[in-house]
PDB file of N, CA and C in Angstrom:
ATOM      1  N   UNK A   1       1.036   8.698  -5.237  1.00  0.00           N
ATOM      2  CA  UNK A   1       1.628   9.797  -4.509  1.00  0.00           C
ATOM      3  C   UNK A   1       0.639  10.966  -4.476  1.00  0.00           C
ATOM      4  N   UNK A   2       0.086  11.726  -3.476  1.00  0.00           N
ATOM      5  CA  UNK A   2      -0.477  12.525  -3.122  1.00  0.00           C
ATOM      6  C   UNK A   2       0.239  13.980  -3.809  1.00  0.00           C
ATOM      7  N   UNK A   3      -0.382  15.144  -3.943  1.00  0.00           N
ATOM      8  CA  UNK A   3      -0.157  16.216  -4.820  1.00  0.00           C
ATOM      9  C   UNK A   3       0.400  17.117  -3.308  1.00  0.00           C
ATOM     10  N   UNK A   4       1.064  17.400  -3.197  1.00  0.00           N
ATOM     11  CA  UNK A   4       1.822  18.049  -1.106  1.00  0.00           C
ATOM     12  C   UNK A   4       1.507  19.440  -1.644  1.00  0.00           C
ATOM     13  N   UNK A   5       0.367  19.949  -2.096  1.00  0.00           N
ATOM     14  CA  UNK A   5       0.061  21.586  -2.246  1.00  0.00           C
ATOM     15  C   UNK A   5      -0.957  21.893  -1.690  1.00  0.00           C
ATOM     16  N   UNK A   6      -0.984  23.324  -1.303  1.00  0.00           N
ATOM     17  CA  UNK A   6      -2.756  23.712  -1.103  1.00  0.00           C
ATOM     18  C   UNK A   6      -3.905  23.361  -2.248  1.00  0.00           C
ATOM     19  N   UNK A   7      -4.863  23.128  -1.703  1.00  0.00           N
ATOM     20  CA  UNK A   7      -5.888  23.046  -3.095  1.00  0.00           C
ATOM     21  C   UNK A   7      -6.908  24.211  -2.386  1.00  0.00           C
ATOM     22  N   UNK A   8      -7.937  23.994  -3.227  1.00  0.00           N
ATOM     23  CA  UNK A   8      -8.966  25.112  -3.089  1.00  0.00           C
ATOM     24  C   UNK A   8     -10.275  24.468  -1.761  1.00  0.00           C
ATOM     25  N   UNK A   9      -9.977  23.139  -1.568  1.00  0.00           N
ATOM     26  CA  UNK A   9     -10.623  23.002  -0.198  1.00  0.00           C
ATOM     27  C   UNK A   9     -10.007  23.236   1.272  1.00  0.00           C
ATOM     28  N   UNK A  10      -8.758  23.831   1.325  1.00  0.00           N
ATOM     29  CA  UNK A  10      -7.959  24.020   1.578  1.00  0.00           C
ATOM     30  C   UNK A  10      -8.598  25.566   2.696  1.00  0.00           C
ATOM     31  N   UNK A  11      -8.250  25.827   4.102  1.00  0.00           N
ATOM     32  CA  UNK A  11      -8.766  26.931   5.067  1.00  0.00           C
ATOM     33  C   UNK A  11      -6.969  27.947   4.564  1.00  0.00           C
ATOM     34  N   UNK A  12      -7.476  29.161   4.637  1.00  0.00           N
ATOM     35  CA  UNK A  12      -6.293  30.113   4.091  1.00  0.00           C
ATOM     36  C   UNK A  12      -5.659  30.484   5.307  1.00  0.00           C
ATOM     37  N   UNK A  13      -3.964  30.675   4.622  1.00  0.00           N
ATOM     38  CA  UNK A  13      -3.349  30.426   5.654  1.00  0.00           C
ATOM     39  C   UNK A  13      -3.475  31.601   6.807  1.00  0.00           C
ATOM     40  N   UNK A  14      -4.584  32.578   6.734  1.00  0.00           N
ATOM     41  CA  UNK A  14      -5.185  33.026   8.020  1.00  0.00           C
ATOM     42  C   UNK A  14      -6.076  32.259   8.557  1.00  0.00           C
ATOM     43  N   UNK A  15      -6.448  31.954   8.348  1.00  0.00           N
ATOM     44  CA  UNK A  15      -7.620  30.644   9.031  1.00  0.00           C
ATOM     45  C   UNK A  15      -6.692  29.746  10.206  1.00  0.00           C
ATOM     46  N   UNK A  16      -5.941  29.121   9.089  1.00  0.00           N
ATOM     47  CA  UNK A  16      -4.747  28.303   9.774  1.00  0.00           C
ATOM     48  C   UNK A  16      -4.229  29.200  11.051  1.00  0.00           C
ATOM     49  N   UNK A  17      -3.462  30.467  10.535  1.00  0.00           N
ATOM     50  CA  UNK A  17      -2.633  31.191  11.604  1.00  0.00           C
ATOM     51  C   UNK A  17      -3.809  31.354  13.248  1.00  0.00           C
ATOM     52  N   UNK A  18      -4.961  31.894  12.202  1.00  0.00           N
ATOM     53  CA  UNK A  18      -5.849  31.758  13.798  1.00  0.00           C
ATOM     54  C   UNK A  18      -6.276  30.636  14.292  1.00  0.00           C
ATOM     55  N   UNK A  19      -6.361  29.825  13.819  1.00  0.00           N
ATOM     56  CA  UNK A  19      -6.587  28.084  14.405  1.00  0.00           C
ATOM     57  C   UNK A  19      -5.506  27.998  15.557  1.00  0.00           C
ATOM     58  N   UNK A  20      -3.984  28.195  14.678  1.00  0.00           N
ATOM     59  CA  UNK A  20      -3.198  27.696  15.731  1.00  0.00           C
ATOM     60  C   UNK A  20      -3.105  28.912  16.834  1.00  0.00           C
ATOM     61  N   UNK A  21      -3.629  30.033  16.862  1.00  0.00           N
ATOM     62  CA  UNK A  21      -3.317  30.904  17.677  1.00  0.00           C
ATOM     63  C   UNK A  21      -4.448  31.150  18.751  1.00  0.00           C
ATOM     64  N   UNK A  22      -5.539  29.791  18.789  1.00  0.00           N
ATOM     65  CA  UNK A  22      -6.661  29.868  19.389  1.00  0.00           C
ATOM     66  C   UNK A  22      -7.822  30.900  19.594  1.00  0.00           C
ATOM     67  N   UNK A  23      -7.057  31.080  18.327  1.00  0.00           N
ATOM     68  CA  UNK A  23      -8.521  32.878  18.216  1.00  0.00           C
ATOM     69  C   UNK A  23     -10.271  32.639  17.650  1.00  0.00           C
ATOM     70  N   UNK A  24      -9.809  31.487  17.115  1.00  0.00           N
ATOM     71  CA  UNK A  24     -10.980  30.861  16.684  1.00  0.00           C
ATOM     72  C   UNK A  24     -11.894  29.987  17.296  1.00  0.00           C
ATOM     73  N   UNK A  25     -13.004  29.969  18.117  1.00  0.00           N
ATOM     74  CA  UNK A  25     -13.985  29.311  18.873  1.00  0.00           C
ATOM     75  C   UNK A  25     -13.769  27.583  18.695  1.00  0.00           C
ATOM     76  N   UNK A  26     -13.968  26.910  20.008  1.00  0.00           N
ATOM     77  CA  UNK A  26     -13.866  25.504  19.779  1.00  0.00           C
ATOM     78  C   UNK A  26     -15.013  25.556  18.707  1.00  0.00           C
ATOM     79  N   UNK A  27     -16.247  25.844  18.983  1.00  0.00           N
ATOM     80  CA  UNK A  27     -17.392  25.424  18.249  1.00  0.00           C
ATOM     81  C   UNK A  27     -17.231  25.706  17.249  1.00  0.00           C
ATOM     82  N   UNK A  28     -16.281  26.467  16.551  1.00  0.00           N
ATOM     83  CA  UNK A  28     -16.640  26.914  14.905  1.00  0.00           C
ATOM     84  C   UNK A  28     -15.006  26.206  14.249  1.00  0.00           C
ATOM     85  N   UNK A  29     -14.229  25.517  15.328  1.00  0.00           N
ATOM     86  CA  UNK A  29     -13.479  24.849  14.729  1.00  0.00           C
ATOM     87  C   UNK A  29     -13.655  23.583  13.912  1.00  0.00           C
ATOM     88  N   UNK A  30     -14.422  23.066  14.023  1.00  0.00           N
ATOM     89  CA  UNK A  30     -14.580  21.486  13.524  1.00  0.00           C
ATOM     90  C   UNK A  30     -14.403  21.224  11.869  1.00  0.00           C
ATOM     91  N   UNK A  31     -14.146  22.300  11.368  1.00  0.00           N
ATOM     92  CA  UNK A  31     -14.243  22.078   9.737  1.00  0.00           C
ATOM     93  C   UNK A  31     -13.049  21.810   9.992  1.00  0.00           C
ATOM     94  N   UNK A  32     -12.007  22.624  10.733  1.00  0.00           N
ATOM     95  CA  UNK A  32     -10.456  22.562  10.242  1.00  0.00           C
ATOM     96  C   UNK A  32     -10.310  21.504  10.909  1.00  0.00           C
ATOM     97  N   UNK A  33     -10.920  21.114  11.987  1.00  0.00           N
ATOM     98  CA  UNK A  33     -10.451  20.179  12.599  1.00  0.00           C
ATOM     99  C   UNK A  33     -10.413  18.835  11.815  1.00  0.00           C
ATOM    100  N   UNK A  34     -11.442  18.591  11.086  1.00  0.00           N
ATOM    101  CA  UNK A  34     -11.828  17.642   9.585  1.00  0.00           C
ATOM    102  C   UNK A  34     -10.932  17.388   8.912  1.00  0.00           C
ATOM    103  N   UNK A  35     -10.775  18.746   8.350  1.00  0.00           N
ATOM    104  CA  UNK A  35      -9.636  19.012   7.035  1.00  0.00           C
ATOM    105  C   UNK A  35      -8.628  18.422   7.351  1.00  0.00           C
ATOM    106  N   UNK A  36      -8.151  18.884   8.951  1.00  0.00           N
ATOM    107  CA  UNK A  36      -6.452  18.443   9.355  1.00  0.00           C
ATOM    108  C   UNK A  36      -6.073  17.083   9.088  1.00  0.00           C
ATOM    109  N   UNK A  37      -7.378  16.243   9.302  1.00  0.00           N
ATOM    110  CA  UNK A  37      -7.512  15.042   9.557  1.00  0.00           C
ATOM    111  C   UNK A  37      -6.832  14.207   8.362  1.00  0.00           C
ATOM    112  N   UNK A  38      -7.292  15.012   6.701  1.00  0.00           N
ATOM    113  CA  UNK A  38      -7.191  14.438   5.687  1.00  0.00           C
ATOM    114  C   UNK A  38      -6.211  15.354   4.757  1.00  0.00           C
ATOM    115  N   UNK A  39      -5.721  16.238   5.703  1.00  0.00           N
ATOM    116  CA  UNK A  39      -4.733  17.464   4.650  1.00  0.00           C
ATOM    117  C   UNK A  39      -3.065  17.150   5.023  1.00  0.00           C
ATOM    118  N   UNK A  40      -2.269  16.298   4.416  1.00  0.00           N
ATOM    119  CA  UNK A  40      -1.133  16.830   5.264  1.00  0.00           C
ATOM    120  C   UNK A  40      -0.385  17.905   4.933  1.00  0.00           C
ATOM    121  N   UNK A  41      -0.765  18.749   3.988  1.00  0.00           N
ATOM    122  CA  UNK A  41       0.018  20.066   3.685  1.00  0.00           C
ATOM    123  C   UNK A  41      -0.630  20.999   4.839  1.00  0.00           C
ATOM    124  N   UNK A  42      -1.961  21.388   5.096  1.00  0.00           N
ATOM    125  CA  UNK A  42      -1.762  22.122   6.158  1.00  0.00           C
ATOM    126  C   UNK A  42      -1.954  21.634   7.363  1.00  0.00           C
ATOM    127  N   UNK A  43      -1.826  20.141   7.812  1.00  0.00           N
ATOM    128  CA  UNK A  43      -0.984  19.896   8.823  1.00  0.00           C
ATOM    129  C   UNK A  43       0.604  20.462   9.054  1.00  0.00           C
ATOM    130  N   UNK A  44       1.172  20.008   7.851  1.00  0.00           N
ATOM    131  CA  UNK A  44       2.248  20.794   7.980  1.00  0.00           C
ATOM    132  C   UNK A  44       2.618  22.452   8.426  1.00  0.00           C
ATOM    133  N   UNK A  45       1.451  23.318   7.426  1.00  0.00           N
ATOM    134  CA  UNK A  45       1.850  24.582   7.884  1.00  0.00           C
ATOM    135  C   UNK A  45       1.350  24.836   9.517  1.00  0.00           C
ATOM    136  N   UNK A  46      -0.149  24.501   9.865  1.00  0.00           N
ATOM    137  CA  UNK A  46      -0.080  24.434  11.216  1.00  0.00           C
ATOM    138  C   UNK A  46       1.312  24.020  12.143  1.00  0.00           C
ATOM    139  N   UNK A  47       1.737  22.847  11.683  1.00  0.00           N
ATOM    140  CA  UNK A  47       3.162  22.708  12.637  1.00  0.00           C
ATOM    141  C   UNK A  47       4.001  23.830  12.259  1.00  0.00           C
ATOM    142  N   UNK A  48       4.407  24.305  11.185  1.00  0.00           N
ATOM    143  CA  UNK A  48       5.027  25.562  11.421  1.00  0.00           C
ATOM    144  C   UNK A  48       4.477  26.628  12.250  1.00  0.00           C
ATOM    145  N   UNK A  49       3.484  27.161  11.622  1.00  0.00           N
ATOM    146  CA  UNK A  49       2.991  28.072  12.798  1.00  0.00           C
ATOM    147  C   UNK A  49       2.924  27.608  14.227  1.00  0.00           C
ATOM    148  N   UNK A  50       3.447  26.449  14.746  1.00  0.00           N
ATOM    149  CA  UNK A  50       3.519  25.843  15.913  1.00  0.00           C
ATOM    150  C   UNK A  50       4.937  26.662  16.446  1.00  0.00           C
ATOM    151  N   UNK A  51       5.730  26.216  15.493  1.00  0.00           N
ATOM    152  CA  UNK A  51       7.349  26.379  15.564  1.00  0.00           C
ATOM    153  C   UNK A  51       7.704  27.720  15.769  1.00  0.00           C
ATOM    154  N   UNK A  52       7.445  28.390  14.693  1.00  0.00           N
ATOM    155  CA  UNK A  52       7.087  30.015  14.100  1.00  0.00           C
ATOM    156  C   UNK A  52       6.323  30.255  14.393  1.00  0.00           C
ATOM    157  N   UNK A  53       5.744  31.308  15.442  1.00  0.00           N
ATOM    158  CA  UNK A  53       4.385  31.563  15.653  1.00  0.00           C
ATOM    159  C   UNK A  53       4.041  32.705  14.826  1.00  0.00           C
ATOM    160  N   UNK A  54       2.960  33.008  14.319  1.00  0.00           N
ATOM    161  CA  UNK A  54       2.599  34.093  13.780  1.00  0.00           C
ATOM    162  C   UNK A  54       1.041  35.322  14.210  1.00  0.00           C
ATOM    163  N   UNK A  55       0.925  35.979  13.674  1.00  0.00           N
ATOM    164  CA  UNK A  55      -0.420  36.631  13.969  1.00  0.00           C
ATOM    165  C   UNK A  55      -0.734  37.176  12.338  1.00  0.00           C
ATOM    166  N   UNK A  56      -1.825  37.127  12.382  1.00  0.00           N
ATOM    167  CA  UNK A  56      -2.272  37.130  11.257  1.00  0.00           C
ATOM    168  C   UNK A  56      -1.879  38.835  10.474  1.00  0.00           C
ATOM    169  N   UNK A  57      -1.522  39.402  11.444  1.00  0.00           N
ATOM    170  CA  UNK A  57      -0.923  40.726  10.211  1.00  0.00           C
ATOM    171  C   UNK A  57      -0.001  39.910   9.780  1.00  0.00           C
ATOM    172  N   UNK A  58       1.206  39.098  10.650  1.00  0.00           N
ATOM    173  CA  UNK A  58       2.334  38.659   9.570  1.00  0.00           C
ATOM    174  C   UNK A  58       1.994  38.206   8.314  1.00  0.00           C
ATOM    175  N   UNK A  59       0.939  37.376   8.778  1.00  0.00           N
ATOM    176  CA  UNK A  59       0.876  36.787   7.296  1.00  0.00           C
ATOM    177  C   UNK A  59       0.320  37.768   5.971  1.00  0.00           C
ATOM    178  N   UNK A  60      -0.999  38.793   6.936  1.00  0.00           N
ATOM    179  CA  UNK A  60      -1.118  39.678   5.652  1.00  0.00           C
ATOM    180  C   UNK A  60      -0.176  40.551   5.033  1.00  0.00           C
ATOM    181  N   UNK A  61       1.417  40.365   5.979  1.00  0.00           N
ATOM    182  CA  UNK A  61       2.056  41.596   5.531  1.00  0.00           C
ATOM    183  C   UNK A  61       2.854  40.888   4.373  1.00  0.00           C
ATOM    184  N   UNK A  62       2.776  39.416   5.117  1.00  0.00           N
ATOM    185  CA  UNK A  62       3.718  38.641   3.997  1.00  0.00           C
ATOM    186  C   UNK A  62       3.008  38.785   2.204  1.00  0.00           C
ATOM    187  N   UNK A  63       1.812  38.056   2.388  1.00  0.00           N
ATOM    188  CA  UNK A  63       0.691  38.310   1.079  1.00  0.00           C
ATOM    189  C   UNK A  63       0.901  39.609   0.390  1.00  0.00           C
ATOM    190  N   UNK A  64       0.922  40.650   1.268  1.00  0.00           N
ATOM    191  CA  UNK A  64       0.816  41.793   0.707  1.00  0.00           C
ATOM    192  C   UNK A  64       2.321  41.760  -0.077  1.00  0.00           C
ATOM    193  N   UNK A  65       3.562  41.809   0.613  1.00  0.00           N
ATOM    194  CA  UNK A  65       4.343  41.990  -0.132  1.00  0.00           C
ATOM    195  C   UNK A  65       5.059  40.735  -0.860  1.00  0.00           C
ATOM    196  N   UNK A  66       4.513  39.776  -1.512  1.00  0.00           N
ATOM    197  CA  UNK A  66       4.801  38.961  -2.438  1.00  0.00           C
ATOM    198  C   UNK A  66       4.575  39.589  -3.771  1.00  0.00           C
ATOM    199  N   UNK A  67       5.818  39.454  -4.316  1.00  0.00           N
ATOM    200  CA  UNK A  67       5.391  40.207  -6.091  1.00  0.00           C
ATOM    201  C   UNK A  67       5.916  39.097  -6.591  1.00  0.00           C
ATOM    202  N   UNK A  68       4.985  38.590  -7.413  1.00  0.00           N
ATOM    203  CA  UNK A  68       5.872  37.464  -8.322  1.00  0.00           C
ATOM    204  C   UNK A  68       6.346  38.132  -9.781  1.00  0.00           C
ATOM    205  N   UNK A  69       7.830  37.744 -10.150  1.00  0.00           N
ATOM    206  CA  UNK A  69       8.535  38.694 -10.604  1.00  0.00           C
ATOM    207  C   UNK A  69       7.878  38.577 -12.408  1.00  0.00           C
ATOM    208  N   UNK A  70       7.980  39.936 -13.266  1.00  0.00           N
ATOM    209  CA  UNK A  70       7.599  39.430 -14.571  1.00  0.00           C
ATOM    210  C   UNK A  70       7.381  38.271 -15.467  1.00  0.00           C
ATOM    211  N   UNK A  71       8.261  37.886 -15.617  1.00  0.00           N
ATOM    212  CA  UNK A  71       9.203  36.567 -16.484  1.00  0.00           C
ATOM    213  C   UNK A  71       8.070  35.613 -16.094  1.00  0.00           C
ATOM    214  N   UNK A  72       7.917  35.026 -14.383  1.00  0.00           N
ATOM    215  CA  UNK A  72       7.332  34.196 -14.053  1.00  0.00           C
ATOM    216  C   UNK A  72       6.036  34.572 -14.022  1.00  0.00           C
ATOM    217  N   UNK A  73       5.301  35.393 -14.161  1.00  0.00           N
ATOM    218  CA  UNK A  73       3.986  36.217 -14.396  1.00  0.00           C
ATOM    219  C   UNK A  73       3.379  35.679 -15.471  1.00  0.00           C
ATOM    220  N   UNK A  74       4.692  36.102 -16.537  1.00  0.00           N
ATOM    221  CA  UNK A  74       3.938  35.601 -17.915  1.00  0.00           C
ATOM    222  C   UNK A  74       3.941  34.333 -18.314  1.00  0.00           C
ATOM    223  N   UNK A  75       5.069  33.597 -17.818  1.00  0.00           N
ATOM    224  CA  UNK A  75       5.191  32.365 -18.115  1.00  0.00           C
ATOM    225  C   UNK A  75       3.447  31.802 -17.570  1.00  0.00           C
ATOM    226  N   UNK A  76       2.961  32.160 -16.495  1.00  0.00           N
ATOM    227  CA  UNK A  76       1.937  31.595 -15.717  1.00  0.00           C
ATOM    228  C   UNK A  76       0.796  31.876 -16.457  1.00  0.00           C
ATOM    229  N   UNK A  77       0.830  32.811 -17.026  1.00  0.00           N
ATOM    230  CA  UNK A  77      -0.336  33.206 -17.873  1.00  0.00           C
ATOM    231  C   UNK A  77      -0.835  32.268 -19.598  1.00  0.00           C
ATOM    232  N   UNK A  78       0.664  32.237 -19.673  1.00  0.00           N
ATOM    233  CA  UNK A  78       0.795  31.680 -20.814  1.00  0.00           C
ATOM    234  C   UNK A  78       0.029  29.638 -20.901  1.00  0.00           C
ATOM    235  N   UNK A  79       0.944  29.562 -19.516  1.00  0.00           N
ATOM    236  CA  UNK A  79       0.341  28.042 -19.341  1.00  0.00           C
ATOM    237  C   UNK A  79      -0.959  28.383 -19.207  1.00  0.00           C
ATOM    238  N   UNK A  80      -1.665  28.908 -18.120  1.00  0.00           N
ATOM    239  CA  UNK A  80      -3.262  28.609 -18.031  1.00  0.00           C
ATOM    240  C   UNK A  80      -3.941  29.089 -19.236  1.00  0.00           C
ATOM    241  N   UNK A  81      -3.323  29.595 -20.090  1.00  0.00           N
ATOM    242  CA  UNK A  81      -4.131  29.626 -21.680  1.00  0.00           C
ATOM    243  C   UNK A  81      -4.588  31.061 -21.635  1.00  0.00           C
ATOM    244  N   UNK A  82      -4.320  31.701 -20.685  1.00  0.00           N
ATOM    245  CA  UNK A  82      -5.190  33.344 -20.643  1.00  0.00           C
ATOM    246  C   UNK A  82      -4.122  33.993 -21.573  1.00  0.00           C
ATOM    247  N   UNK A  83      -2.921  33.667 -22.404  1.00  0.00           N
ATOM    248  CA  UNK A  83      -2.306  34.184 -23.443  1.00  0.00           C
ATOM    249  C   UNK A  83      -2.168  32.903 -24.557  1.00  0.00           C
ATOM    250  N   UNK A  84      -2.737  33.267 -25.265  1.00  0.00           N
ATOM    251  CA  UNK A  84      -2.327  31.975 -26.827  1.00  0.00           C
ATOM    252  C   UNK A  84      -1.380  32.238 -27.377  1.00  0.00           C
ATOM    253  N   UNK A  85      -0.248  33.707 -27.069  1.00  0.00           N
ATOM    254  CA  UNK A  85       0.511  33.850 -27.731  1.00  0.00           C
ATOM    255  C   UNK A  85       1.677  33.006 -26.819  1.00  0.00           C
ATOM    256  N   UNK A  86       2.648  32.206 -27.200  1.00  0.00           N
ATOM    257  CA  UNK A  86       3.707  31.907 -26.296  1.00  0.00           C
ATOM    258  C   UNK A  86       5.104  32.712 -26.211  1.00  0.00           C
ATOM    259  N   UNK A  87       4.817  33.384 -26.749  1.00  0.00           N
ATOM    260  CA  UNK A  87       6.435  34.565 -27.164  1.00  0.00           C
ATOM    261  C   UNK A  87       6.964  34.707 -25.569  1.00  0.00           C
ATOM    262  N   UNK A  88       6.128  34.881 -24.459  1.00  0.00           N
ATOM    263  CA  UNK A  88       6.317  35.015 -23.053  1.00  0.00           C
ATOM    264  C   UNK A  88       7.117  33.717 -22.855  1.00  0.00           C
ATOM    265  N   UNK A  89       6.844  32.761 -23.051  1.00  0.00           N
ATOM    266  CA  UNK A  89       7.187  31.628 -23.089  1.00  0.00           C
ATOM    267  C   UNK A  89       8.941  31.295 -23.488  1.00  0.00           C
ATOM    268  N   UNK A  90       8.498  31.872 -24.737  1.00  0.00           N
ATOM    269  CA  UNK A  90      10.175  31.932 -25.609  1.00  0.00           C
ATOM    270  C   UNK A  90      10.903  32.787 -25.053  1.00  0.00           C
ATOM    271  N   UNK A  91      10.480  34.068 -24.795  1.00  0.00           N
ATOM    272  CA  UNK A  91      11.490  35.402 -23.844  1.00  0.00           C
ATOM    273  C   UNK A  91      11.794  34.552 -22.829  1.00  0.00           C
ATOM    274  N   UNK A  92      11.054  33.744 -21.892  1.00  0.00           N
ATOM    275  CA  UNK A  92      11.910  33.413 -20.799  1.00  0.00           C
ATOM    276  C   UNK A  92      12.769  32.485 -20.801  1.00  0.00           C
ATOM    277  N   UNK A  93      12.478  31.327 -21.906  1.00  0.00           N
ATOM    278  CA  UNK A  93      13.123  30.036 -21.988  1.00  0.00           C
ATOM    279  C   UNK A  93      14.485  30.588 -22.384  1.00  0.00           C
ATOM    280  N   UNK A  94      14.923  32.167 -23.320  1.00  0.00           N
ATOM    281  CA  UNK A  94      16.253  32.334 -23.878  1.00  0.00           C
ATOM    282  C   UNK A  94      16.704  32.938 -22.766  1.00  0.00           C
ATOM    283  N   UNK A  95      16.188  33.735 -21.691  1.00  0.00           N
ATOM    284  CA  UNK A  95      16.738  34.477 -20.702  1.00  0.00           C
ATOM    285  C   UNK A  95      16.929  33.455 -19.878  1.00  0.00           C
ATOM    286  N   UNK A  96      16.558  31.953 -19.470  1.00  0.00           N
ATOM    287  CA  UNK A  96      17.677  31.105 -18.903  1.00  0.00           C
ATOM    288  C   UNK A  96      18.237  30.583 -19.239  1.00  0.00           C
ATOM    289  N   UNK A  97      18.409  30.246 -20.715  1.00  0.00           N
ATOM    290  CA  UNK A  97      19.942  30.071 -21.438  1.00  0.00           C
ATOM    291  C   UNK A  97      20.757  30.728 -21.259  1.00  0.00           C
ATOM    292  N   UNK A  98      20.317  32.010 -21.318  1.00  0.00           N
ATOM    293  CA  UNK A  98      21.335  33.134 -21.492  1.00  0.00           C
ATOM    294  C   UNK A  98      21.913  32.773 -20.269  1.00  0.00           C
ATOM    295  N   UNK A  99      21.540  32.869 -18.820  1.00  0.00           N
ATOM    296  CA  UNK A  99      21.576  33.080 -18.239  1.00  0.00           C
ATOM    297  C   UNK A  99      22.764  32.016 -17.623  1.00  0.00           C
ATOM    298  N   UNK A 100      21.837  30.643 -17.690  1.00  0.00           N
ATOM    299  CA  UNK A 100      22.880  29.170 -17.695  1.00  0.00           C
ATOM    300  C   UNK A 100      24.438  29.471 -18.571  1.00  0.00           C
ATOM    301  N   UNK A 101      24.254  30.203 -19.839  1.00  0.00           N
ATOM    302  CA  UNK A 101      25.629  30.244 -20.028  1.00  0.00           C
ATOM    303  C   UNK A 101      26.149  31.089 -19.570  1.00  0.00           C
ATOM    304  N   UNK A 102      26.180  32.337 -18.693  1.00  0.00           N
ATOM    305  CA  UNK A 102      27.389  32.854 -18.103  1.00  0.00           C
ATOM    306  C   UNK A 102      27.214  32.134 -17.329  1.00  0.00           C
ATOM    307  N   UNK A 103      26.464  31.188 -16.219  1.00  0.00           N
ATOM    308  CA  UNK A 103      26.820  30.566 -15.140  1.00  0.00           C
ATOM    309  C   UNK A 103      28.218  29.875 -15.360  1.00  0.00           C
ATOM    310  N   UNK A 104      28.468  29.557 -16.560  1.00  0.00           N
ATOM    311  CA  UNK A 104      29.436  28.237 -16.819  1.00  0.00           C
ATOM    312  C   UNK A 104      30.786  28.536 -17.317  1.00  0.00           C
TER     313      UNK A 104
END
């Protein structure tokens, strides 16, 4: 089974937005054109931006306002090892217990 995420060979999804929005020269297309060939994740987002059209402020406005919230901040930090302490780890694992039990 194939990994369905961006990776780092991967054209950003402004690249993409101007691909599909023909802003980008036939001649200087051929990398993406490559990539598409062997990517189906941003085949996929290209077909969205097919569906959804966008211009590339949307997307910078989107980027810009993505905050990924604390909790999940640290948790992220904690996995890639840039914290050895896991306490981030433990704060969040009890705040969705906590959390799971009023659900119930």
């Amino acid at each position: 089974m194939t990994n369905f995420s961006k990776s780092t060979d991967c054209p950003t999804s402004l690249t993409l937005v101007a691909f599909q929005n023909g802003d980008i020269p036939v001649a200087n297309s051929g990398d993406i054109r490559r990539h598409l060939t062997e990517c189906e994740f941003c085949v996929a987002e290209v077909e969205f931006y097919e569906r959804y059209p966008q211009t590339a402020e949307d997307v910078l406005e989107k980027i810009e306002a993505a905050e990924i919230p604390e909790p999940l901040f640290q948790l992220a930090e904690a996995l890639i090892g840039k914290k050895r302490d896991l306490r981030s780890l433990d704060k969040l694992r009890n705040e969705i217990d906590r959390a799971s039990e009023i659900g119930n």
